[in-house]
C-alpha atoms as a PDB file:
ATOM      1  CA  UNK A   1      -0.124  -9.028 -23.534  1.00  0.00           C
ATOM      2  CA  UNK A   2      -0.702  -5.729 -21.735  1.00  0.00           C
ATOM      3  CA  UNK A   3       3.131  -6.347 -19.858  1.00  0.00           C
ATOM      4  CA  UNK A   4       5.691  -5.705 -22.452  1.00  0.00           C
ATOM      5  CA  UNK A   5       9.118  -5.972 -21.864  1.00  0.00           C
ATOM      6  CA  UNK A   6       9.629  -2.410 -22.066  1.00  0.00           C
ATOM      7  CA  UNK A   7       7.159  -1.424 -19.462  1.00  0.00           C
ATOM      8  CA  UNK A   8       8.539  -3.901 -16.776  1.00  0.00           C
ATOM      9  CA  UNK A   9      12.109  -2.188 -17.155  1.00  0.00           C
ATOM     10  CA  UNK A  10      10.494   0.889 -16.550  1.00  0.00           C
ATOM     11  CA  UNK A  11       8.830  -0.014 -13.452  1.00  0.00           C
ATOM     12  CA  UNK A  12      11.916  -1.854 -12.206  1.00  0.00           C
ATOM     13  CA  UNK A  13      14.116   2.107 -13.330  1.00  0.00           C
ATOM     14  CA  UNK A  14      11.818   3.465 -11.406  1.00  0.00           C
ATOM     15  CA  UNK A  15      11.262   1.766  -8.454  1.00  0.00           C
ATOM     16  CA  UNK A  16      14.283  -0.475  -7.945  1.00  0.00           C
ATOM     17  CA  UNK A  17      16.704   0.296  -5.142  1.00  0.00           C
ATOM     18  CA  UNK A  18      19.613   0.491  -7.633  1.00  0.00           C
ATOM     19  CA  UNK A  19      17.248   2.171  -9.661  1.00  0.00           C
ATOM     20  CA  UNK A  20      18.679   0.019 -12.427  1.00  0.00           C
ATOM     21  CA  UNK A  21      16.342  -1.768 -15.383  1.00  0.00           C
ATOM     22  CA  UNK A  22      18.357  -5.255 -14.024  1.00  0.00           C
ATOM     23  CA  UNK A  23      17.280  -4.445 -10.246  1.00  0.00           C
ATOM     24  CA  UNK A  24      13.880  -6.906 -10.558  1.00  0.00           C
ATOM     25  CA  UNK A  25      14.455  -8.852  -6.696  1.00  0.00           C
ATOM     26  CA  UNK A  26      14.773  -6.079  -4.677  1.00  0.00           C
ATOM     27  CA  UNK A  27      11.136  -5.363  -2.585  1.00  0.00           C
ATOM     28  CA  UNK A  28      10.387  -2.001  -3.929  1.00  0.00           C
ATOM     29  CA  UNK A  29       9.879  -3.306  -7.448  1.00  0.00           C
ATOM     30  CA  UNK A  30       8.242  -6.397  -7.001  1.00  0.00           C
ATOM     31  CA  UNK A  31       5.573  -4.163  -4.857  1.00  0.00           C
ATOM     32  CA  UNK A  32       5.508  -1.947  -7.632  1.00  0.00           C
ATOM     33  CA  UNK A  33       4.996  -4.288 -10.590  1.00  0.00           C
ATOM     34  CA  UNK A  34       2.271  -6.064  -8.300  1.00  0.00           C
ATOM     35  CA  UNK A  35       0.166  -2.832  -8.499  1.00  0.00           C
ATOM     36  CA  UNK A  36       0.691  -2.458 -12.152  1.00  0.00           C
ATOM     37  CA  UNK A  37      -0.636  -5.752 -12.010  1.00  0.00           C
ATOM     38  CA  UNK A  38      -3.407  -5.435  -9.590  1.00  0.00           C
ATOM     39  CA  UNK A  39      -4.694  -2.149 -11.457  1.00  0.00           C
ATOM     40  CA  UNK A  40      -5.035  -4.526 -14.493  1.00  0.00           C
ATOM     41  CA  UNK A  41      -6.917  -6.621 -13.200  1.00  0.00           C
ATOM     42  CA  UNK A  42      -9.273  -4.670 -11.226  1.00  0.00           C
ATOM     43  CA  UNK A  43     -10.148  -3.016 -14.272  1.00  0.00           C
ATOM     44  CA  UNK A  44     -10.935  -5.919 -16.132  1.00  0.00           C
ATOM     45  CA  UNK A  45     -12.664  -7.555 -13.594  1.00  0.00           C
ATOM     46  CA  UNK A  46     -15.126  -4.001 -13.472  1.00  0.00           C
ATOM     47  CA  UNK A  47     -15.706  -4.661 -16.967  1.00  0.00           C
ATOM     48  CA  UNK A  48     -16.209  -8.368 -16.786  1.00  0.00           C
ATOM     49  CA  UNK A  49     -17.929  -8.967 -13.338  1.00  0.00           C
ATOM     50  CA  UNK A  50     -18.002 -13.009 -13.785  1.00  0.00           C
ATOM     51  CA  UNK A  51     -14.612 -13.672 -14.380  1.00  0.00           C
ATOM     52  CA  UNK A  52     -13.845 -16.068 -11.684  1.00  0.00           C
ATOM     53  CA  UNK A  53     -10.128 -17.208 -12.237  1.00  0.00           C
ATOM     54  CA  UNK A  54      -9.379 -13.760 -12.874  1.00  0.00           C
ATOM     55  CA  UNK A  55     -10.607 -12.829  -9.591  1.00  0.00           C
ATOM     56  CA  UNK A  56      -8.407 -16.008  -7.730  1.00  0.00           C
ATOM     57  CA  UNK A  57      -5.544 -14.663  -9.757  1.00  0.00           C
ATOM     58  CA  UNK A  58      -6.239 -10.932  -8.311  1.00  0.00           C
ATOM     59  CA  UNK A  59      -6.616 -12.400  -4.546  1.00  0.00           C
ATOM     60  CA  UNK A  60      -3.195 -14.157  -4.880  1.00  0.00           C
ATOM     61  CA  UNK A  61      -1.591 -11.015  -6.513  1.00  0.00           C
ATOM     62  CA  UNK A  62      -2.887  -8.888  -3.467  1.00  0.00           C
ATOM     63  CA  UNK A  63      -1.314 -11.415  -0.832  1.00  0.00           C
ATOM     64  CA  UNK A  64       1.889 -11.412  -2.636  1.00  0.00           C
ATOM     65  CA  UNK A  65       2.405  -7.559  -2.227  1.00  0.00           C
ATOM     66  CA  UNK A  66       0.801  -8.170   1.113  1.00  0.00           C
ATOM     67  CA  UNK A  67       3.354 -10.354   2.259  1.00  0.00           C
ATOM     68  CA  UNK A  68       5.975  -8.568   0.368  1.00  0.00           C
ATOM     69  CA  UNK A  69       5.050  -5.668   2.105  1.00  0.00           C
ATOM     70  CA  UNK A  70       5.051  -6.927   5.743  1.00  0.00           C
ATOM     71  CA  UNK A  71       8.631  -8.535   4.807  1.00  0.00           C
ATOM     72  CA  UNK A  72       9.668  -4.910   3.842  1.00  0.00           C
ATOM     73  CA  UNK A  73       7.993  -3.169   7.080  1.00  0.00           C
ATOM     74  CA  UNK A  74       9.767  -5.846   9.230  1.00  0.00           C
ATOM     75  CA  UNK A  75      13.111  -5.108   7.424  1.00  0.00           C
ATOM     76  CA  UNK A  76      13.020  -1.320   6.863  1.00  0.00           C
ATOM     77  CA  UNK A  77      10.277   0.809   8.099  1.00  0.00           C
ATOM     78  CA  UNK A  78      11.287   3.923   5.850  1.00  0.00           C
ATOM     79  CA  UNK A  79      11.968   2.014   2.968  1.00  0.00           C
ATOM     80  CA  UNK A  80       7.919   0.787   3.406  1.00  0.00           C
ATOM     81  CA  UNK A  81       7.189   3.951   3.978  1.00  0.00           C
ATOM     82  CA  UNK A  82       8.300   5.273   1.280  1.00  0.00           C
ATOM     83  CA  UNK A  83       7.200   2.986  -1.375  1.00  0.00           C
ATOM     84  CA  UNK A  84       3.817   3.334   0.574  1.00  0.00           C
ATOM     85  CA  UNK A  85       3.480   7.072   0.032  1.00  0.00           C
ATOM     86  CA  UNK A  86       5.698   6.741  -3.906  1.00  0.00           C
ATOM     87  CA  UNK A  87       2.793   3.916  -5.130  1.00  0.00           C
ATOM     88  CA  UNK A  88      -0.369   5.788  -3.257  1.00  0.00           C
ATOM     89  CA  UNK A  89      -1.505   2.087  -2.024  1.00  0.00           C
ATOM     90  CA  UNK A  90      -2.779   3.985   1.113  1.00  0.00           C
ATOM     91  CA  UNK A  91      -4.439   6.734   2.410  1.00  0.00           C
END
């Protein structure tokens, strides 16, 4: 699988309020390990451009972190902002 255990603790270090490898509920790592995700997937579905369930499973990833992130602008504007501008997800 291309999500090993030691790659989601990293994400989670990284990006985690607590910035603890236990921190996985807070907002700012679920976003994060959603675009890990979501640049998975978009790669494979550039490779393999038929791939149907892969592209439902990509469309509910994306309005996870969409939702996730509207929670999170609703909450705490800076904290969006800043996992906006840490994770590049806009321009």
């Amino acid at each position: 699988m291309y999500l090993y255990k030691e790659l989601k603790q990293e994400i989670f270090k990284n990006y985690g309020i607590q910035k603890s490898e236990t921190d996985t509920g807070s907002p700012e790592a679920q976003i994060a390990l959603f675009t890990y995700r979501i640049q998975h997937l978009t790669e494979h579905l550039k490779q393999n451009k038929k791939d149907n369930s892969t592209r439902m499973g990509l469309q509910r990833l994306v309005g996870k972190r969409r939702k996730m992130l509207d929670y999170l602008k609703s909450s705490d504007i800076e904290r969006y902002r800043a996992i906006i501008k840490e994770l590049g997800i806009r321009k």
